[in-house]
C-alpha atoms as a PDB file:
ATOM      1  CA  UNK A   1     -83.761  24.664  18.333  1.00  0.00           C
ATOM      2  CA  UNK A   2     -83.291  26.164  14.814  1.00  0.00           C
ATOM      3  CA  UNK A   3     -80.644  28.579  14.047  1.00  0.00           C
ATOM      4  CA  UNK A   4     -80.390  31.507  11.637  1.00  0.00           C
ATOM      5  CA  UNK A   5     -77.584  33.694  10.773  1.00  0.00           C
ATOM      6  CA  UNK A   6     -78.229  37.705   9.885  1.00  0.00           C
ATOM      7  CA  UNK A   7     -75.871  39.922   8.701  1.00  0.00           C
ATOM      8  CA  UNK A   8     -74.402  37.704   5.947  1.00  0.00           C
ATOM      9  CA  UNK A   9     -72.888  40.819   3.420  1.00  0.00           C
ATOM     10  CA  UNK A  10     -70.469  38.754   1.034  1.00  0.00           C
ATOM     11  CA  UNK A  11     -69.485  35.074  -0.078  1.00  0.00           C
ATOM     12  CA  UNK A  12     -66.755  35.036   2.783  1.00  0.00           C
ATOM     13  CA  UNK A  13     -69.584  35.627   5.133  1.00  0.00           C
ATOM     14  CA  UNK A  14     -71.994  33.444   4.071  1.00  0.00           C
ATOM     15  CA  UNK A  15     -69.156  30.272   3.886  1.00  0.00           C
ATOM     16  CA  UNK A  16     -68.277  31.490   7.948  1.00  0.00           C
ATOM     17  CA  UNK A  17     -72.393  31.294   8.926  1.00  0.00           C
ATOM     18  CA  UNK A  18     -72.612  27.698   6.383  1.00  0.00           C
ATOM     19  CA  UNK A  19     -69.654  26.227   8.366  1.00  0.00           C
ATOM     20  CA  UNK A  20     -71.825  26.707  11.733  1.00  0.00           C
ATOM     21  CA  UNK A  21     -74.767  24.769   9.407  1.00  0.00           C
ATOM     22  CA  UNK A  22     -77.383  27.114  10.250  1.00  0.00           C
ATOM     23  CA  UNK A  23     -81.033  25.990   9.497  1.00  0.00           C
ATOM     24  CA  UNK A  24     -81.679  30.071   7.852  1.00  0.00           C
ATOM     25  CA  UNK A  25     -79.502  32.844   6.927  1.00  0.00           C
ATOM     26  CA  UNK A  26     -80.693  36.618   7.047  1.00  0.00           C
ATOM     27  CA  UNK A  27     -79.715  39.166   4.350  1.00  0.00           C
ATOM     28  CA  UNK A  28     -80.544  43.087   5.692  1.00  0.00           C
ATOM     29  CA  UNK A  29     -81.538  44.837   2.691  1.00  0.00           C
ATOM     30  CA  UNK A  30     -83.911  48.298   2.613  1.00  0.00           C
ATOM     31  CA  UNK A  31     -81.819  50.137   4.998  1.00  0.00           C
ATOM     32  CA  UNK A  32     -83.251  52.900   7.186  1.00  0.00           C
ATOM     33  CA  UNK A  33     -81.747  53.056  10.779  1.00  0.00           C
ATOM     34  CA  UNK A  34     -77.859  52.489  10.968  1.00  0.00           C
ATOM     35  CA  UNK A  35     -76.188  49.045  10.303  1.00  0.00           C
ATOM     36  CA  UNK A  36     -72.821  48.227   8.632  1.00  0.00           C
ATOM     37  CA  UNK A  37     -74.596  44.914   7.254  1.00  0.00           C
ATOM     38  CA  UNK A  38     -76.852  45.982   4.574  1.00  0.00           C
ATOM     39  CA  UNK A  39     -76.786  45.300   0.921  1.00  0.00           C
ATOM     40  CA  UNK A  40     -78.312  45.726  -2.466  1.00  0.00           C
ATOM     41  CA  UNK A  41     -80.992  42.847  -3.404  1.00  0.00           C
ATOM     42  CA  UNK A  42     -79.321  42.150  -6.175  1.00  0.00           C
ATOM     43  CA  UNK A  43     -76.787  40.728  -3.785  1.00  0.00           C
ATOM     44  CA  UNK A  44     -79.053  39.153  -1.524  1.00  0.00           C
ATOM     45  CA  UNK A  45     -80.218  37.235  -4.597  1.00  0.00           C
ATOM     46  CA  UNK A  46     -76.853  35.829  -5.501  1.00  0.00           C
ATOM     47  CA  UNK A  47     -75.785  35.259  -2.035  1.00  0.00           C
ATOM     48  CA  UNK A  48     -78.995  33.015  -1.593  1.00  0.00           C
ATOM     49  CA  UNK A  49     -79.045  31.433  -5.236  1.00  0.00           C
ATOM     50  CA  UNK A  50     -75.579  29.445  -3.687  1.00  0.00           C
ATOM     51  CA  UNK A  51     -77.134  28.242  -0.782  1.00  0.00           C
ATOM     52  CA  UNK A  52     -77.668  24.356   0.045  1.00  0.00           C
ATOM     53  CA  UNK A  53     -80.891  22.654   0.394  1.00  0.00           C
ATOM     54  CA  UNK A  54     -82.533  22.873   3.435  1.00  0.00           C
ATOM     55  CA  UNK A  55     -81.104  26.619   4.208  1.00  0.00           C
ATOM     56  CA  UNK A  56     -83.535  29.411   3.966  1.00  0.00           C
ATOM     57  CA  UNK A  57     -83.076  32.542   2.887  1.00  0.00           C
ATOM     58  CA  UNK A  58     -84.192  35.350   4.847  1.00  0.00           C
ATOM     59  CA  UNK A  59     -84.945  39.232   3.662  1.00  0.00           C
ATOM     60  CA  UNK A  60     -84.092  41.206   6.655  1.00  0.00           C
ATOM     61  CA  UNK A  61     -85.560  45.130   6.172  1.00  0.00           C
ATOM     62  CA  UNK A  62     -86.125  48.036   7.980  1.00  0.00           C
ATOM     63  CA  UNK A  63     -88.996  49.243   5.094  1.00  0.00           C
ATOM     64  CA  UNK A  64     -92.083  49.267   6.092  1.00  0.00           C
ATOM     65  CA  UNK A  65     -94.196  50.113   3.198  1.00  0.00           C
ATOM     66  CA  UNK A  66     -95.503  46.868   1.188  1.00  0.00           C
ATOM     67  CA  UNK A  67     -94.618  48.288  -1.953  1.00  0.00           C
ATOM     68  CA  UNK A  68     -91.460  48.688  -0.319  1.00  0.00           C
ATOM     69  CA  UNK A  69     -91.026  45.487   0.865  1.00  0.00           C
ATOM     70  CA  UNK A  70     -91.897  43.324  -1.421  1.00  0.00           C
ATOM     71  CA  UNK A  71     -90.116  45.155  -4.219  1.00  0.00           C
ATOM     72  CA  UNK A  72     -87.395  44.104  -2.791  1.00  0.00           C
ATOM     73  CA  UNK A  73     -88.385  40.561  -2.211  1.00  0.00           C
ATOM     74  CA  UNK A  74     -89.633  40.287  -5.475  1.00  0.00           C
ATOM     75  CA  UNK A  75     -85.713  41.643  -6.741  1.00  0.00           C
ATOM     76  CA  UNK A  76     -84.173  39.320  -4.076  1.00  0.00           C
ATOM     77  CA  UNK A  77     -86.371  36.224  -4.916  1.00  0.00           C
ATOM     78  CA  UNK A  78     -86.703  35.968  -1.260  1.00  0.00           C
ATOM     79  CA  UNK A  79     -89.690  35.908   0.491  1.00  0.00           C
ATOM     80  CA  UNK A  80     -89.460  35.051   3.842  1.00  0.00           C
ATOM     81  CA  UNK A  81     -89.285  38.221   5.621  1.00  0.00           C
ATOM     82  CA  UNK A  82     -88.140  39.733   8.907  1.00  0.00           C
ATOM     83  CA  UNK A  83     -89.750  42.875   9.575  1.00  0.00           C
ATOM     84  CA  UNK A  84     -88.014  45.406  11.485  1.00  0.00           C
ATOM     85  CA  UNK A  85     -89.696  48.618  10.747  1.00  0.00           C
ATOM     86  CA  UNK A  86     -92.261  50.586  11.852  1.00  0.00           C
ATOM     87  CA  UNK A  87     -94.986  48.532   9.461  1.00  0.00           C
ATOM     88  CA  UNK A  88     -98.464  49.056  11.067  1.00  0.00           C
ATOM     89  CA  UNK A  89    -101.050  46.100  11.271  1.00  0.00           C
ATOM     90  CA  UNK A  90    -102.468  47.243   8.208  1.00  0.00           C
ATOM     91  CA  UNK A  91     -99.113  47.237   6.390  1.00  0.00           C
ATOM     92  CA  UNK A  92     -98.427  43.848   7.545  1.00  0.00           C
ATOM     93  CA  UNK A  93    -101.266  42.765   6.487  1.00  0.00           C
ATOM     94  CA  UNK A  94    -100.822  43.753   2.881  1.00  0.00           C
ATOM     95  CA  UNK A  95     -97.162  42.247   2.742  1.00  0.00           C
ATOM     96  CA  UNK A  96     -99.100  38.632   4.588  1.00  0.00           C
ATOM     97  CA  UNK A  97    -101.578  39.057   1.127  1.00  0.00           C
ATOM     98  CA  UNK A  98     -98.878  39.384  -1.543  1.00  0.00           C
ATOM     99  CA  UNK A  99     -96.645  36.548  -0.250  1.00  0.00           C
ATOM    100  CA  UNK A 100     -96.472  33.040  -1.548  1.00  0.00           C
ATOM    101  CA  UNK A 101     -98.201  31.009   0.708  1.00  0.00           C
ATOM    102  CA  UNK A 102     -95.242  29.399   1.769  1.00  0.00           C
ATOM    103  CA  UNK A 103     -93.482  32.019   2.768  1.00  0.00           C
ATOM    104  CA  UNK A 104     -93.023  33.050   6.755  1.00  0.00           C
ATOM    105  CA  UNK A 105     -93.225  36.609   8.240  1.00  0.00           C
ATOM    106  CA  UNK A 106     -91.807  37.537  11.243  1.00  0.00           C
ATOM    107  CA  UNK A 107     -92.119  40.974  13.100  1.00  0.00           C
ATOM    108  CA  UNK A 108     -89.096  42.201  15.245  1.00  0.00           C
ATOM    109  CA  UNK A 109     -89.812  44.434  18.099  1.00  0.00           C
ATOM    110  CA  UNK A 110     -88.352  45.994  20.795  1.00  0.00           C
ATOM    111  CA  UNK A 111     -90.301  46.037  23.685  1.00  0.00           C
ATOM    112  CA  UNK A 112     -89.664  49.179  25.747  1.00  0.00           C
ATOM    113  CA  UNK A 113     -90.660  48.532  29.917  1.00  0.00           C
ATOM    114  CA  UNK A 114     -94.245  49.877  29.746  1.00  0.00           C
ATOM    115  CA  UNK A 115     -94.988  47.790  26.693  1.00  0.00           C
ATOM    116  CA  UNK A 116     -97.081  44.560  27.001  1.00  0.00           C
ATOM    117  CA  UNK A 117     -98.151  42.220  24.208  1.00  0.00           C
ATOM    118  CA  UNK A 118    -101.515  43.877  24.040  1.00  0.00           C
ATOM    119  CA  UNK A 119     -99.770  46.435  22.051  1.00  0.00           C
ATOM    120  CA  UNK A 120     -98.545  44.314  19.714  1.00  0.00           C
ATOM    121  CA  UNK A 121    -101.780  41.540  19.644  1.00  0.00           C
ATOM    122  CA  UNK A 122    -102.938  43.032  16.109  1.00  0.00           C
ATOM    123  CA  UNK A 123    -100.116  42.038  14.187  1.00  0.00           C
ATOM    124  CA  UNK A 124    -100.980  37.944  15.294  1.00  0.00           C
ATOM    125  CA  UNK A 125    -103.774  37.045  12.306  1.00  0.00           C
ATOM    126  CA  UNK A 126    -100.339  38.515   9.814  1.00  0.00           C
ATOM    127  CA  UNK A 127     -97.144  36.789  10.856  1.00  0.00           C
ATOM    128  CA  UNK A 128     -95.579  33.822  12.087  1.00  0.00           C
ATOM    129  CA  UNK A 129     -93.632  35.242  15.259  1.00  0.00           C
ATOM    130  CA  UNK A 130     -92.617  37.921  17.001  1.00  0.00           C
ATOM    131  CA  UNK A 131     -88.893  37.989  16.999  1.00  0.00           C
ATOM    132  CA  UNK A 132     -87.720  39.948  20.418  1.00  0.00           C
ATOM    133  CA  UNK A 133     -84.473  42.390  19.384  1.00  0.00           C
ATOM    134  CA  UNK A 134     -83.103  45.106  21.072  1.00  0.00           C
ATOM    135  CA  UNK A 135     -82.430  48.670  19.940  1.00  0.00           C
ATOM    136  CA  UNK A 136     -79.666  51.053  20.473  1.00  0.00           C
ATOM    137  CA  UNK A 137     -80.769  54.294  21.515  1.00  0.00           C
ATOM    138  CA  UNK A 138     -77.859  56.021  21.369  1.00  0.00           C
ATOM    139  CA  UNK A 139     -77.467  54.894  17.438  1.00  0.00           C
ATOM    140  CA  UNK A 140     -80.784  54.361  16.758  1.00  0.00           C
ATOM    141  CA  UNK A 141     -79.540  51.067  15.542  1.00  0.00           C
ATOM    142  CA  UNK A 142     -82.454  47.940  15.896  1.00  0.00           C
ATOM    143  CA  UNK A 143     -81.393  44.241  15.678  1.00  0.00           C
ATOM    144  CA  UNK A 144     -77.779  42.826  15.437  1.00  0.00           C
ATOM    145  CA  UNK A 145     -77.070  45.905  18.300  1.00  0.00           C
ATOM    146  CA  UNK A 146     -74.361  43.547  20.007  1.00  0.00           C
ATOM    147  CA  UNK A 147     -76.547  44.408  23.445  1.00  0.00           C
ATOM    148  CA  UNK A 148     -77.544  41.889  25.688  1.00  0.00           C
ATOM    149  CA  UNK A 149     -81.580  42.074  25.525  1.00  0.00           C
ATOM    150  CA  UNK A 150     -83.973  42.448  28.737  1.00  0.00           C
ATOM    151  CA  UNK A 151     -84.951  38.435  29.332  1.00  0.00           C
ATOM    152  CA  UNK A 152     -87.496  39.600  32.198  1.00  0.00           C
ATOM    153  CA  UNK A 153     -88.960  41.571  29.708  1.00  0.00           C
ATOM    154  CA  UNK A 154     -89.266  39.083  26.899  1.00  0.00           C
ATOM    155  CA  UNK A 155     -90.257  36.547  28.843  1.00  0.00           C
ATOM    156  CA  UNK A 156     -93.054  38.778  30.403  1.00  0.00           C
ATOM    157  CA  UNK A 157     -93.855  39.287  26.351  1.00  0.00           C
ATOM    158  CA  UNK A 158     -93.841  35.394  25.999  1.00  0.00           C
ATOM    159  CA  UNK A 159     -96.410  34.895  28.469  1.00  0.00           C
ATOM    160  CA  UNK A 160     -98.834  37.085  27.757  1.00  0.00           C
ATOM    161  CA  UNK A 161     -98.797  36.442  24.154  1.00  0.00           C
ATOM    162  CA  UNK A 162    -101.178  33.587  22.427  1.00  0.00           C
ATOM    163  CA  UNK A 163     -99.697  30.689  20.776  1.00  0.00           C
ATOM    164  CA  UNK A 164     -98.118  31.577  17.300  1.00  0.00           C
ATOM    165  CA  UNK A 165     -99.672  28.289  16.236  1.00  0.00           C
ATOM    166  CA  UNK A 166    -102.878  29.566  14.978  1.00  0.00           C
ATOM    167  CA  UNK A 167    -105.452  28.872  12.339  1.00  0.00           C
ATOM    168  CA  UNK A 168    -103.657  30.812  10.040  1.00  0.00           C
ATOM    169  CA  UNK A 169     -99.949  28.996  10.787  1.00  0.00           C
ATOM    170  CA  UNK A 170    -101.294  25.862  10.606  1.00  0.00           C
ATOM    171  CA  UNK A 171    -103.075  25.877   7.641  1.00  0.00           C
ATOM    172  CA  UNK A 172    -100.323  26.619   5.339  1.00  0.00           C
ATOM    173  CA  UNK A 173     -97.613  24.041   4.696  1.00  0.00           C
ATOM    174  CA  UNK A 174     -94.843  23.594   7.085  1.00  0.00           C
ATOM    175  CA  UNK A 175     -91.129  24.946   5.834  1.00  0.00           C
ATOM    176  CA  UNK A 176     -87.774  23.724   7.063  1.00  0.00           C
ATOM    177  CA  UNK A 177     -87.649  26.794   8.944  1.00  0.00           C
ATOM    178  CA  UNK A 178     -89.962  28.991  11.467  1.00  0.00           C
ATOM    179  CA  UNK A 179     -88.323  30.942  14.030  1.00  0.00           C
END
């Protein structure tokens, strides 16, 4: 099991999530549906300059646009990303292009009942994993929503999706992290 930490806004935060000696830490920067836990890259950049070896830093965004994102990559000098937005195949796509090899992308979504992986299948050649959140509908709030997610339904998304091992995983070098 690997563990990683979102929401980290400020040096107090970031010693609480080190303490628990997480394997990754998330920053949420690019805001766009409501979250108390965003903050500027330029803070994300600090925040991950101080962290130990062996930690990964994680961008966290709700952008969707590659421009977008990877401005602020580029600003946080972080480039594993965790997409949250609305990105389309194509946009994912473009972000999987301009990345280091290295680097790891992960899509979040939030299956709704009448969703199956299907729906989701064209994002596989792009990322590393799907990352299974849940959304607030009353506060249109996605990830870190404090709500306790629908396992039936993830697990229904588990087994109809392929392995995230592909081709295109395994040809790039391993990192201490992959969620």
């Amino acid at each position: 099991m690997r563990i990683k930490i979102c929401g980290i806004r400020n040096d107090s935060d970031l010693k609480a999530a080190l303490s628990a000696s997480p394997d990754a830490v998330g920053f949420l920067v690019g805001q766009v549906h409501p979250s108390p836990d965003f903050i500027l890259a330029c803070t994300a950049r600090r925040l991950a300059k101080s962290l130990p070896p062996f930690v990964q830093p994680w961008l966290v965004t709700h952008l969707s646009k590659p421009d977008e994102v990877l401005d602020l990559a580029d600003a946080a000098a972080i480039h594993n990303i965790q997409l949250h937005g609305e990105s389309t195949p194509e946009e994912v796509s473009a972000i999987r292009d301009a990345l280091p090899p290295c680097a790891r992308l992960v899509r979040a979504v939030h299956p709704e009942p009448q969703d199956a992986f299907y729906q989701y299948a064209d994002f596989v050649p792009f990322i590393d994993a799907f990352l299974i959140d849940t959304l607030n509908p009353k506060t249109g709030q996605v990830g870190g929503t404090g709500l306790t997610g629908n396992w039936i339904r993830a697990a229904r998304f588990v087994q109809e999706s392929p392995s995230m091992s592909s081709s295109r995983a395994a040809s790039r070098p391993p990192t201490s992290y992959a969620p």
